[in-house]
N, C-alpha and C. Protein backbone atom coordinates (compact mmCIF):
# COMPACT_ATOMS: atom_id res chain seq x y z
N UNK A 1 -2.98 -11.95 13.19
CA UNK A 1 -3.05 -10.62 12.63
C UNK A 1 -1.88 -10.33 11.69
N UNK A 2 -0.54 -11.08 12.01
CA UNK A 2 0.44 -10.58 10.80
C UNK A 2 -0.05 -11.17 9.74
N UNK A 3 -0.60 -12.28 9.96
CA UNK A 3 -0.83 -12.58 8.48
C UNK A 3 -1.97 -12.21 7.27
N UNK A 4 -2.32 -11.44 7.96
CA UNK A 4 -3.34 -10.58 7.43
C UNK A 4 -2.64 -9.49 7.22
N UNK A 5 -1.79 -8.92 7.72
CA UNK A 5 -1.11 -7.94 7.22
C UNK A 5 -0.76 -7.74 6.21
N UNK A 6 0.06 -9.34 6.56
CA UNK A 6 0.95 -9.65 5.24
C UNK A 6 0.39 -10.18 3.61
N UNK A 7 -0.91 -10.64 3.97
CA UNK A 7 -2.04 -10.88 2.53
C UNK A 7 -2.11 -9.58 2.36
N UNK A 8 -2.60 -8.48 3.37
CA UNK A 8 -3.13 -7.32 2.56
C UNK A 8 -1.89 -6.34 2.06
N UNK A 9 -0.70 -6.48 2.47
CA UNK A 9 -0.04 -5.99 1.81
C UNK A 9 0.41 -6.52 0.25
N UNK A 10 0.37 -7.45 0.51
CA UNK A 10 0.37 -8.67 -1.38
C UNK A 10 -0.71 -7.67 -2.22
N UNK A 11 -1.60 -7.69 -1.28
CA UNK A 11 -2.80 -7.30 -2.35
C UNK A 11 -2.36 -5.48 -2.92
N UNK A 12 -2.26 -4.60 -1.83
CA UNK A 12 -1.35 -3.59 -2.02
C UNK A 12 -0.68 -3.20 -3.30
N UNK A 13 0.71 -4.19 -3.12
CA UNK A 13 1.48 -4.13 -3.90
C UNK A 13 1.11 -4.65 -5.41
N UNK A 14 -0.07 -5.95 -5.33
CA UNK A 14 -0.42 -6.10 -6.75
C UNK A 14 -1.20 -4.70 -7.11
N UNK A 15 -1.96 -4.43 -6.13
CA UNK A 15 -3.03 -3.15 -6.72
C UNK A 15 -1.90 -1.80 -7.47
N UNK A 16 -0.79 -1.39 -6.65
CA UNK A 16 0.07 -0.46 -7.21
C UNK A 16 0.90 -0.79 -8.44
N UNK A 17 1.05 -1.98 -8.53
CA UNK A 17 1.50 -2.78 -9.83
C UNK A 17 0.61 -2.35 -11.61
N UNK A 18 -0.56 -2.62 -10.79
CA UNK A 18 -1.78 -2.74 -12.00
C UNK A 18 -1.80 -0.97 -12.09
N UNK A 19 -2.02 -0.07 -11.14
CA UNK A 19 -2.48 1.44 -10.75
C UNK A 19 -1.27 2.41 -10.89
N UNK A 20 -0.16 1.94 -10.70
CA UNK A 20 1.26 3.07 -10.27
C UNK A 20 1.33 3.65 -9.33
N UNK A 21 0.33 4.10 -8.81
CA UNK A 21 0.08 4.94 -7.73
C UNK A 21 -1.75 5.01 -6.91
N UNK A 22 -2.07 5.23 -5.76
CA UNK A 22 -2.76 5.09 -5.43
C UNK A 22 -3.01 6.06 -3.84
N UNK A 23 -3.99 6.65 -3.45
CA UNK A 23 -4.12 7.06 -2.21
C UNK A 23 -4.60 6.44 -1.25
N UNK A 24 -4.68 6.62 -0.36
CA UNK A 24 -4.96 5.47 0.80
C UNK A 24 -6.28 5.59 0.51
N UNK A 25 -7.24 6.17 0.45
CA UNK A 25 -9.19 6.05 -0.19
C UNK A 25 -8.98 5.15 -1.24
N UNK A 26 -8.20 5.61 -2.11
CA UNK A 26 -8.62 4.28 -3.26
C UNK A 26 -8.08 2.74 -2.62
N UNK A 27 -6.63 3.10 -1.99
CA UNK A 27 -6.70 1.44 -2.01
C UNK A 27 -7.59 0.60 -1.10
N UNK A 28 -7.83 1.77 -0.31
CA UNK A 28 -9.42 0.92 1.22
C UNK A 28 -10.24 0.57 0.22
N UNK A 29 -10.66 1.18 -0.78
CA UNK A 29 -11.59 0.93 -1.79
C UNK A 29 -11.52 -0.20 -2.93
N UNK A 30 -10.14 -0.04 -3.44
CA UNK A 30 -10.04 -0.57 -4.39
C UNK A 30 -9.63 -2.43 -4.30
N UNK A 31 -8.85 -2.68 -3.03
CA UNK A 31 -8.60 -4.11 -2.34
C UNK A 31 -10.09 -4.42 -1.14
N UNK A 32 -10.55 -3.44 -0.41
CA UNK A 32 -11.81 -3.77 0.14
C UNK A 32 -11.54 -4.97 1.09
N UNK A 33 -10.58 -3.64 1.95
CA UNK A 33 -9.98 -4.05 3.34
C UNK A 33 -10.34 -2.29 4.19
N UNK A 34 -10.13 -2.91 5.52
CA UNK A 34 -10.64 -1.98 6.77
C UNK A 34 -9.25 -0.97 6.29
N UNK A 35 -9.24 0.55 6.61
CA UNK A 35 -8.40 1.45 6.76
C UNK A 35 -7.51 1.12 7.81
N UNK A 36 -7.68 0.84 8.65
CA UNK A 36 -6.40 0.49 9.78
C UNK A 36 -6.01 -0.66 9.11
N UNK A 37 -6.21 -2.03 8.65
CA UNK A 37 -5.15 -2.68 8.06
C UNK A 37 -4.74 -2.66 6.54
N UNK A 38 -5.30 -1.74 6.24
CA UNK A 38 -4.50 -1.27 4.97
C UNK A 38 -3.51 0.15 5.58
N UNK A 39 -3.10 0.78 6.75
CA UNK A 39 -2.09 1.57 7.27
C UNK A 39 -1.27 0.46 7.82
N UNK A 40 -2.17 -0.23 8.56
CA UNK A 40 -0.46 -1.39 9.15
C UNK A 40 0.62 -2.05 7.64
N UNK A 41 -0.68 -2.14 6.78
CA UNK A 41 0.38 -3.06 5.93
C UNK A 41 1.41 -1.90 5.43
N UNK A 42 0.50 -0.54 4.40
CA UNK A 42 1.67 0.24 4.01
C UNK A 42 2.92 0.40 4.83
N UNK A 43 2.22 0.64 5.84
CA UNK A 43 3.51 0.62 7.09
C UNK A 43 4.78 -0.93 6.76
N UNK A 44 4.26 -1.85 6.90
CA UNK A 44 4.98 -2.82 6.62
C UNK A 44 5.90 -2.66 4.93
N UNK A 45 5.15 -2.33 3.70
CA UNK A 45 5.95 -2.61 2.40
C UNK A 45 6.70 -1.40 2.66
N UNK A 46 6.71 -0.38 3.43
CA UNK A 46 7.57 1.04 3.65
C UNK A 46 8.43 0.44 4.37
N UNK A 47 8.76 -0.03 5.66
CA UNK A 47 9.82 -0.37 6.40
C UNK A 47 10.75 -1.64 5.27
N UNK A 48 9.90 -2.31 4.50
CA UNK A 48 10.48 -2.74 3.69
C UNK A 48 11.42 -2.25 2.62
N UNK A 49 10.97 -1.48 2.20
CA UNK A 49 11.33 -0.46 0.86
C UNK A 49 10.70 -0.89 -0.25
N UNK A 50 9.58 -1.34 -0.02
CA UNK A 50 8.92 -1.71 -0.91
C UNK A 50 7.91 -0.76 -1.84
N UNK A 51 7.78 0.57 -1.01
CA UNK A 51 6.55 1.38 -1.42
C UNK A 51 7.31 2.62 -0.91
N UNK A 52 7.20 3.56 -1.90
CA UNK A 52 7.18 5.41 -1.41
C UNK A 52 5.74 5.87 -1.08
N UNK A 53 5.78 6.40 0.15
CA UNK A 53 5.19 7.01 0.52
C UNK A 53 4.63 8.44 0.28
N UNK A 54 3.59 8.98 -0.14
CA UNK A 54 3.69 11.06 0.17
C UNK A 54 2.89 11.16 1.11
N UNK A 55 3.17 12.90 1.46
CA UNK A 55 2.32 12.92 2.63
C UNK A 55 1.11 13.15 2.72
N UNK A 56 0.95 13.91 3.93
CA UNK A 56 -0.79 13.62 4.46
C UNK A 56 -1.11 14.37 3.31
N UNK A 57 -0.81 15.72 2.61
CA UNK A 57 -1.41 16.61 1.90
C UNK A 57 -2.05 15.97 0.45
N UNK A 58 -1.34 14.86 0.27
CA UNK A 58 -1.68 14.20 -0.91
C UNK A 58 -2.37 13.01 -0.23
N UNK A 59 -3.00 12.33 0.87
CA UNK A 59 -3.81 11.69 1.45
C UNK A 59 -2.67 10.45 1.36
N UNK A 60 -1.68 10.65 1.77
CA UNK A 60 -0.96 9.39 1.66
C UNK A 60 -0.93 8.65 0.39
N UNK A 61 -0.58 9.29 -0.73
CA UNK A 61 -0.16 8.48 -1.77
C UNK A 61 0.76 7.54 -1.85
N UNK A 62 0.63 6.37 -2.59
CA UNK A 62 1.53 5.38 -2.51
C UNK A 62 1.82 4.81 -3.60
N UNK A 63 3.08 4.43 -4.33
CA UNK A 63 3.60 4.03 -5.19
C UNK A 63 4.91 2.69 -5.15
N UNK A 64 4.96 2.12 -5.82
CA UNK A 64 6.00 1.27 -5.69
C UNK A 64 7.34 1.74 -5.90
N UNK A 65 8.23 1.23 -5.40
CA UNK A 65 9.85 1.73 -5.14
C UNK A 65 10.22 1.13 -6.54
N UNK A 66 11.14 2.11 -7.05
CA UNK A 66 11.62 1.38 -8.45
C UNK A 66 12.52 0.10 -8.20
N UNK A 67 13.03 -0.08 -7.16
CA UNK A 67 13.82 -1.54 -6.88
C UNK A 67 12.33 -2.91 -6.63
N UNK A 68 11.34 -2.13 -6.58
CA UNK A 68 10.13 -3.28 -6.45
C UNK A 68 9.33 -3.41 -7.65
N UNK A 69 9.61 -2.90 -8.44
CA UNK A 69 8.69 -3.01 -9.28
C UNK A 69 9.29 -3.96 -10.33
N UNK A 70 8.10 -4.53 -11.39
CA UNK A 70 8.71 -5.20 -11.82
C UNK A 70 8.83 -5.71 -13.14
């Protein structure tokens, strides 16, 4: 299972690369992975510092950290 995490977070981070930003609907949508492991991974590139987070009000938007981007 981590390593599925860890692919779907790759995929993640390419998708926010190509997008800038993204809500958690588009990226379940847009990589076409299950909603719970597209939350474990954000969870993972966040403990990283890999990704900013917003909150629930904006459905969990997600963007890349300017130290990740590239």
């Amino acid at each position: 299972m981590i390593t599925e995490i860890g692919i779907t977070a790759g995929e993640i981070w390419h998708y926010l690369d190509r997008h800038e930003r993204a809500t958690l609907d588009q990226l379940t949508q847009g990589i076409n992975r299950p909603k719970e492991l597209v939350l474990m991974s954000l969870g993972w590139l966040a403990r990283e510092g890999h990704i900013n987070l917003g909150d629930q009000k904006s459905n969990y938007e997600a963007r890349l950290s300017a130290s990740s981007h590239s």
